[in-house]
N, C-alpha and C. Protein backbone atom coordinates (compact mmCIF):
# COMPACT_ATOMS: atom_id res chain seq x y z
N UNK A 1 -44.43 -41.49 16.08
CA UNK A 1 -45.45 -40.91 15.26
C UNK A 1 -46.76 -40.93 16.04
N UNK A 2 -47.65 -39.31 16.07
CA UNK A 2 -48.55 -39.58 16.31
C UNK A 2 -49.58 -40.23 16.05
N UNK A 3 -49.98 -40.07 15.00
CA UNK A 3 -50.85 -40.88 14.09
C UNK A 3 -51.15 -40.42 12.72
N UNK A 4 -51.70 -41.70 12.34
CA UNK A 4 -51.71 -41.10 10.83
C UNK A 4 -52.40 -39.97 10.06
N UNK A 5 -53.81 -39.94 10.92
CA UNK A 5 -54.14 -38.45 10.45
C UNK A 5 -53.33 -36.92 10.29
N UNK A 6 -52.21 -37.50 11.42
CA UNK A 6 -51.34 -36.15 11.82
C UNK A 6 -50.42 -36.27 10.35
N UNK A 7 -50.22 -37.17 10.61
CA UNK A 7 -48.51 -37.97 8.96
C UNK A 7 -49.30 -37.56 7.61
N UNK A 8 -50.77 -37.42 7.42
CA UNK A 8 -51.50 -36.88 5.88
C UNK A 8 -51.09 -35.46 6.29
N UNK A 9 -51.65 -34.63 7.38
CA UNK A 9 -51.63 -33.06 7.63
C UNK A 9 -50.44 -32.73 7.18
N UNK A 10 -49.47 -33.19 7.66
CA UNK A 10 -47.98 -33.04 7.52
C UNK A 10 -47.54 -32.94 5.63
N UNK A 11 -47.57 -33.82 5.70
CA UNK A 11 -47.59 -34.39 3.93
C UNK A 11 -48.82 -32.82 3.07
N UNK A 12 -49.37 -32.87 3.53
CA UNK A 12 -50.61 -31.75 3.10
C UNK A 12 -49.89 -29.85 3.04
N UNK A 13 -49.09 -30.20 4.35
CA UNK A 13 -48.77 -29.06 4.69
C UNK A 13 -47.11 -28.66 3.78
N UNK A 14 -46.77 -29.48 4.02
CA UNK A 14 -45.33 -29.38 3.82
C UNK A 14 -45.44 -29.04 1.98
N UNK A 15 -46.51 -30.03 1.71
CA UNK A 15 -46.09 -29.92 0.07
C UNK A 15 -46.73 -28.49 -0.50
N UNK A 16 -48.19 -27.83 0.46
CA UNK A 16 -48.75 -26.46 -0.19
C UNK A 16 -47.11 -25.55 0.30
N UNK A 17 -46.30 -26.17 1.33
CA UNK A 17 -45.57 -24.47 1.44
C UNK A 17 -44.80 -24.66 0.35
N UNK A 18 -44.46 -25.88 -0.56
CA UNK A 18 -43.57 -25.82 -1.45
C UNK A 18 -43.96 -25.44 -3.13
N UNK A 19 -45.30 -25.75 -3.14
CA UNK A 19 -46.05 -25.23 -4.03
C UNK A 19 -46.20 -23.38 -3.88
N UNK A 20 -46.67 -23.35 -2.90
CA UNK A 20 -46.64 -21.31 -2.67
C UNK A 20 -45.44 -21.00 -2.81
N UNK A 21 -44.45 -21.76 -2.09
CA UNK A 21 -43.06 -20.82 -2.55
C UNK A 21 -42.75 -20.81 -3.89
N UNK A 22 -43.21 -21.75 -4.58
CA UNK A 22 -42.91 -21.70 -6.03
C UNK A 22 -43.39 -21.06 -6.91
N UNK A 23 -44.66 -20.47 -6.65
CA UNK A 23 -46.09 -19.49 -7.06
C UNK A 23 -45.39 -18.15 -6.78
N UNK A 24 -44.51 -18.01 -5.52
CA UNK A 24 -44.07 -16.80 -5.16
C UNK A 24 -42.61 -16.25 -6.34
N UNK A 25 -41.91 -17.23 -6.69
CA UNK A 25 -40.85 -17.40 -7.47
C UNK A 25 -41.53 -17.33 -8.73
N UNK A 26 -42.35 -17.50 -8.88
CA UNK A 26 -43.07 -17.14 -10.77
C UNK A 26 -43.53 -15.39 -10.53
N UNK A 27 -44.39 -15.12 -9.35
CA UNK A 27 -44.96 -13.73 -9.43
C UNK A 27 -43.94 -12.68 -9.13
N UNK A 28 -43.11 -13.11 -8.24
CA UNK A 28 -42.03 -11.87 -7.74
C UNK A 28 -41.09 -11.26 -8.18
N UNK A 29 -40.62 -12.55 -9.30
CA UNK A 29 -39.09 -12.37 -9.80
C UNK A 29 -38.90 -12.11 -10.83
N UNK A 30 -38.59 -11.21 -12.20
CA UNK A 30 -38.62 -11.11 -13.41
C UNK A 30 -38.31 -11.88 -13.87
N UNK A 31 -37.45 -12.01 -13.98
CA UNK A 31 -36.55 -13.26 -15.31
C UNK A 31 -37.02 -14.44 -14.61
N UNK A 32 -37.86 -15.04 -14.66
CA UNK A 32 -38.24 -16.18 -14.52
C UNK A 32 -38.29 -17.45 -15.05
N UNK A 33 -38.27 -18.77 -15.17
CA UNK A 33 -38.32 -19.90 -15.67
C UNK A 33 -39.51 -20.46 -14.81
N UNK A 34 -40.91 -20.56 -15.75
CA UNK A 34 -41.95 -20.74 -15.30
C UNK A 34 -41.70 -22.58 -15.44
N UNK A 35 -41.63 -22.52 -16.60
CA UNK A 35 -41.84 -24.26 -16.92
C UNK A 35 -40.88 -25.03 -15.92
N UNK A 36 -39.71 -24.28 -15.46
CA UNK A 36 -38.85 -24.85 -14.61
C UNK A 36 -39.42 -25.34 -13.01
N UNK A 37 -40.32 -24.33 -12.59
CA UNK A 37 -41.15 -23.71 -11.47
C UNK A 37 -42.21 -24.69 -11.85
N UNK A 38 -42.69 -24.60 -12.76
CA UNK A 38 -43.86 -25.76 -12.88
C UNK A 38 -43.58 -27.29 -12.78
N UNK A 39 -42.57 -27.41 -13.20
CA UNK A 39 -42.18 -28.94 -12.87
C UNK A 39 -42.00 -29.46 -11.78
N UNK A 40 -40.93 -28.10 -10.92
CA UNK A 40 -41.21 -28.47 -9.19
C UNK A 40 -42.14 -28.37 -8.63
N UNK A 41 -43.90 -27.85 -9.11
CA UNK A 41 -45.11 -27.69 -8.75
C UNK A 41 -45.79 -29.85 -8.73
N UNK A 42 -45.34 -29.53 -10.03
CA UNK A 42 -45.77 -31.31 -10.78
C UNK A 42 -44.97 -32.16 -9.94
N UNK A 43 -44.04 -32.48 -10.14
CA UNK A 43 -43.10 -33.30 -9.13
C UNK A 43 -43.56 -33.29 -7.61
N UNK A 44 -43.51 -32.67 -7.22
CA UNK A 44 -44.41 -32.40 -5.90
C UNK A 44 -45.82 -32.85 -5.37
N UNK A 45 -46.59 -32.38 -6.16
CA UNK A 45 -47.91 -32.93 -6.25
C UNK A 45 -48.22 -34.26 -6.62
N UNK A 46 -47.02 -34.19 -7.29
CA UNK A 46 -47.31 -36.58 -7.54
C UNK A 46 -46.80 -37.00 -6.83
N UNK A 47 -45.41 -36.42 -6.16
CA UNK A 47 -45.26 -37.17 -4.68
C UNK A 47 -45.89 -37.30 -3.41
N UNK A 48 -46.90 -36.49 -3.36
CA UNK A 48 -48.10 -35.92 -2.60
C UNK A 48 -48.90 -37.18 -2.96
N UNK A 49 -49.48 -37.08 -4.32
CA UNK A 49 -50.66 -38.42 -4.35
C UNK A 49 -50.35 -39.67 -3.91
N UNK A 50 -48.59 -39.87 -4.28
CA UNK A 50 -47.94 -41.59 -4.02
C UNK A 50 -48.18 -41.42 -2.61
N UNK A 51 -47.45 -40.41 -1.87
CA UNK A 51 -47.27 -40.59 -0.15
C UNK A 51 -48.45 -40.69 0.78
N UNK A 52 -49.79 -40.19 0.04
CA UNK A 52 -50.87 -40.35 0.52
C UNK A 52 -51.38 -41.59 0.31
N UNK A 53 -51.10 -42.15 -0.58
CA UNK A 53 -51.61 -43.39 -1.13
C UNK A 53 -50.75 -44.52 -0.11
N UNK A 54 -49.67 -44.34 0.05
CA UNK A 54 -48.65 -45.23 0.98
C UNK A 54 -49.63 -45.56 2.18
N UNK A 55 -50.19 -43.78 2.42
CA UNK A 55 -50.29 -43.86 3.75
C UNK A 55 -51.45 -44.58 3.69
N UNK A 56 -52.88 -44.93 2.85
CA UNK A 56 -53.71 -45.28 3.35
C UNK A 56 -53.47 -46.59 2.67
N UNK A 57 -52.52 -47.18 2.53
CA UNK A 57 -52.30 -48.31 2.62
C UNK A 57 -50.92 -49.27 2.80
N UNK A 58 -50.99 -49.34 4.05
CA UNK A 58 -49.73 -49.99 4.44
C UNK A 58 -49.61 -51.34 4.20
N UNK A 59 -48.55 -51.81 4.54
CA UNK A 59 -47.95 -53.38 4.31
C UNK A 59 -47.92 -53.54 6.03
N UNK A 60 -47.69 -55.26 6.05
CA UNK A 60 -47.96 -55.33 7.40
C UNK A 60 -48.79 -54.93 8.58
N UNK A 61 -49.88 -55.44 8.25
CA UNK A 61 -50.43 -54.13 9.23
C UNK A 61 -50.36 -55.89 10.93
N UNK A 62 -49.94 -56.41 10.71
CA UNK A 62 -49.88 -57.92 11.95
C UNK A 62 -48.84 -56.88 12.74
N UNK A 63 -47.84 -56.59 12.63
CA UNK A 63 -46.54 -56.74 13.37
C UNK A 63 -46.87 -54.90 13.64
N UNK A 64 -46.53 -54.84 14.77
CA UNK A 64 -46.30 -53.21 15.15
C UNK A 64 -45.58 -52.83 14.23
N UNK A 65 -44.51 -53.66 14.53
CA UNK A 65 -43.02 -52.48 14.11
C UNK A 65 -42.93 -52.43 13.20
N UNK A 66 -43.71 -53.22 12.06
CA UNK A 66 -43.20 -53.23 10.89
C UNK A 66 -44.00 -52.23 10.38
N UNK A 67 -45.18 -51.86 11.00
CA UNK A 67 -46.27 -50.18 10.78
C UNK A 67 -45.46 -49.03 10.95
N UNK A 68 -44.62 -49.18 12.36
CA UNK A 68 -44.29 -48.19 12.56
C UNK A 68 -42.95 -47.50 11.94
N UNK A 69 -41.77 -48.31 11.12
CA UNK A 69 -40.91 -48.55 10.40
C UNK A 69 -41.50 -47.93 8.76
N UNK A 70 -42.85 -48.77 8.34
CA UNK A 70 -43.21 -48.07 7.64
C UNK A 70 -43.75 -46.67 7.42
N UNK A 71 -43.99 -46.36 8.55
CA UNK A 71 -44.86 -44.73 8.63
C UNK A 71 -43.58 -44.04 8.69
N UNK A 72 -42.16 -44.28 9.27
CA UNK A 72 -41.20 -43.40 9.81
C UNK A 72 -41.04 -43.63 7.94
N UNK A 73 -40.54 -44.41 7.36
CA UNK A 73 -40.06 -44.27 6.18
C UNK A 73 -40.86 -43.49 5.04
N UNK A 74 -42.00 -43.44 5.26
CA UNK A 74 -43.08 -42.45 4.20
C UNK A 74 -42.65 -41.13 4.90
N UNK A 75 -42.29 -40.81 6.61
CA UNK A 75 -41.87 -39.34 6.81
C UNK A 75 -40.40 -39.07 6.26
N UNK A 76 -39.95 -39.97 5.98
CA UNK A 76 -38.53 -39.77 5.80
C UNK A 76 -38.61 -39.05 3.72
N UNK A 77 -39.10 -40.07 3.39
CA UNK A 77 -39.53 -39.82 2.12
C UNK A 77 -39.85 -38.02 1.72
N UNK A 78 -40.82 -38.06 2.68
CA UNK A 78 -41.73 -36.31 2.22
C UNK A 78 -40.48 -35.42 2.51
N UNK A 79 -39.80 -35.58 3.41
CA UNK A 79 -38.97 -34.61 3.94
C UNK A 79 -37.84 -34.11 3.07
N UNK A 80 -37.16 -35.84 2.07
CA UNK A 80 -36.62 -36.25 1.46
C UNK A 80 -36.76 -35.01 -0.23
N UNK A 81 -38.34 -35.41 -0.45
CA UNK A 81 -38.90 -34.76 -1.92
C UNK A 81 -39.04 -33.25 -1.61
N UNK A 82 -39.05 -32.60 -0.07
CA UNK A 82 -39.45 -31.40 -0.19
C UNK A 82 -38.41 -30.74 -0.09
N UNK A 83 -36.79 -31.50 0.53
CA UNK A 83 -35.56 -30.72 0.49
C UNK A 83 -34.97 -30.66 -0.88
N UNK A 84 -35.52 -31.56 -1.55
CA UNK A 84 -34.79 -31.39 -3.21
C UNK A 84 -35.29 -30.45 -3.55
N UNK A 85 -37.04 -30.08 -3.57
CA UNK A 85 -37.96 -29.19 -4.39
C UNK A 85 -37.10 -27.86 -3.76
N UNK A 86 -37.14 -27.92 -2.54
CA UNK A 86 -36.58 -26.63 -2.24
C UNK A 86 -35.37 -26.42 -2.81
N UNK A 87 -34.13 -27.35 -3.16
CA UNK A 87 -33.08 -27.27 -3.21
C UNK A 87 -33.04 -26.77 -4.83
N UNK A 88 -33.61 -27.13 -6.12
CA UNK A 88 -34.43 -27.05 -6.71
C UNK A 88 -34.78 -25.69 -7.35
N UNK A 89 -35.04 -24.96 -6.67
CA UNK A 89 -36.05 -24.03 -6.27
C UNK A 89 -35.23 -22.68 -5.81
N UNK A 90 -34.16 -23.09 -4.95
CA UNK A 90 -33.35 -22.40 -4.82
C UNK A 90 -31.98 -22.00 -5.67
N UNK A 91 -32.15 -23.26 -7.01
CA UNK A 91 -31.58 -22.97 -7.67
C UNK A 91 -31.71 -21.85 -9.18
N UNK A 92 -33.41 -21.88 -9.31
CA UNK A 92 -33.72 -21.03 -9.53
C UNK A 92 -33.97 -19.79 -9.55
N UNK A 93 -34.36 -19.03 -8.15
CA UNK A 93 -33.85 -17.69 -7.43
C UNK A 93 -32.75 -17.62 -7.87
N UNK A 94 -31.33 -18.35 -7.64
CA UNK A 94 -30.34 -18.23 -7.84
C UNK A 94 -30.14 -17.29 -9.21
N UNK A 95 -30.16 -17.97 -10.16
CA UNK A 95 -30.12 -18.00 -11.14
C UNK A 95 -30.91 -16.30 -11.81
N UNK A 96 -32.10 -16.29 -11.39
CA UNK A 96 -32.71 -15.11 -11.65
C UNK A 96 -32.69 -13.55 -10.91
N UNK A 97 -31.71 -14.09 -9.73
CA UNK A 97 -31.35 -12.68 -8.92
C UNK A 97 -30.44 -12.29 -9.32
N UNK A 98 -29.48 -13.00 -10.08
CA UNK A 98 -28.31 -12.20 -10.44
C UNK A 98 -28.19 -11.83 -11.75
């Protein structure tokens, strides 16, 4: 990990593309399930506040590894909440393209 400023950007970034794709799935698609779409908006965005919050405050900060163990596990996490949202998300399209 580069550093932590980079691990917020990341977290920042990852969660607006999952929010726009979901904005895109309410405006594009007729038959829609907004409240469905909104929940993966909500869900998202509170995993956003927890993972930011992780980040500006870690455990251990004595021992390297135990920083660096922790930072890999908050990336593991985001990656974790944004493949469901998508997964999620894609079950929705699903559902409304056919």
């Amino acid at each position: 990990m580069a550093s932590v400023r980079n691990l917020k950007k990341d977290i920042d970034y990852l969660v607006s593309l999952v929010v726009v794709d979901c904005f895109q799935y309410v405006t594009y698609f007729k038959e829609v399930n907004k409240e469905a779409a909104y929940k993966i908006v909500d869900d998202i965005l509170s995993t956003r506040d927890e993972l930011r919050a992780r980040v500006n405050h870690p455990d251990g900060k004595d021992n390297p590894k135990l920083i660096k163990n922790y930072y890999q596990d908050i990336a593991k996490d985001l990656m974790q909440s944004c493949d469901n949202a998508y997964e999620e998300l894609g079950k929705l399209v699903e559902k409304s393209a056919s």
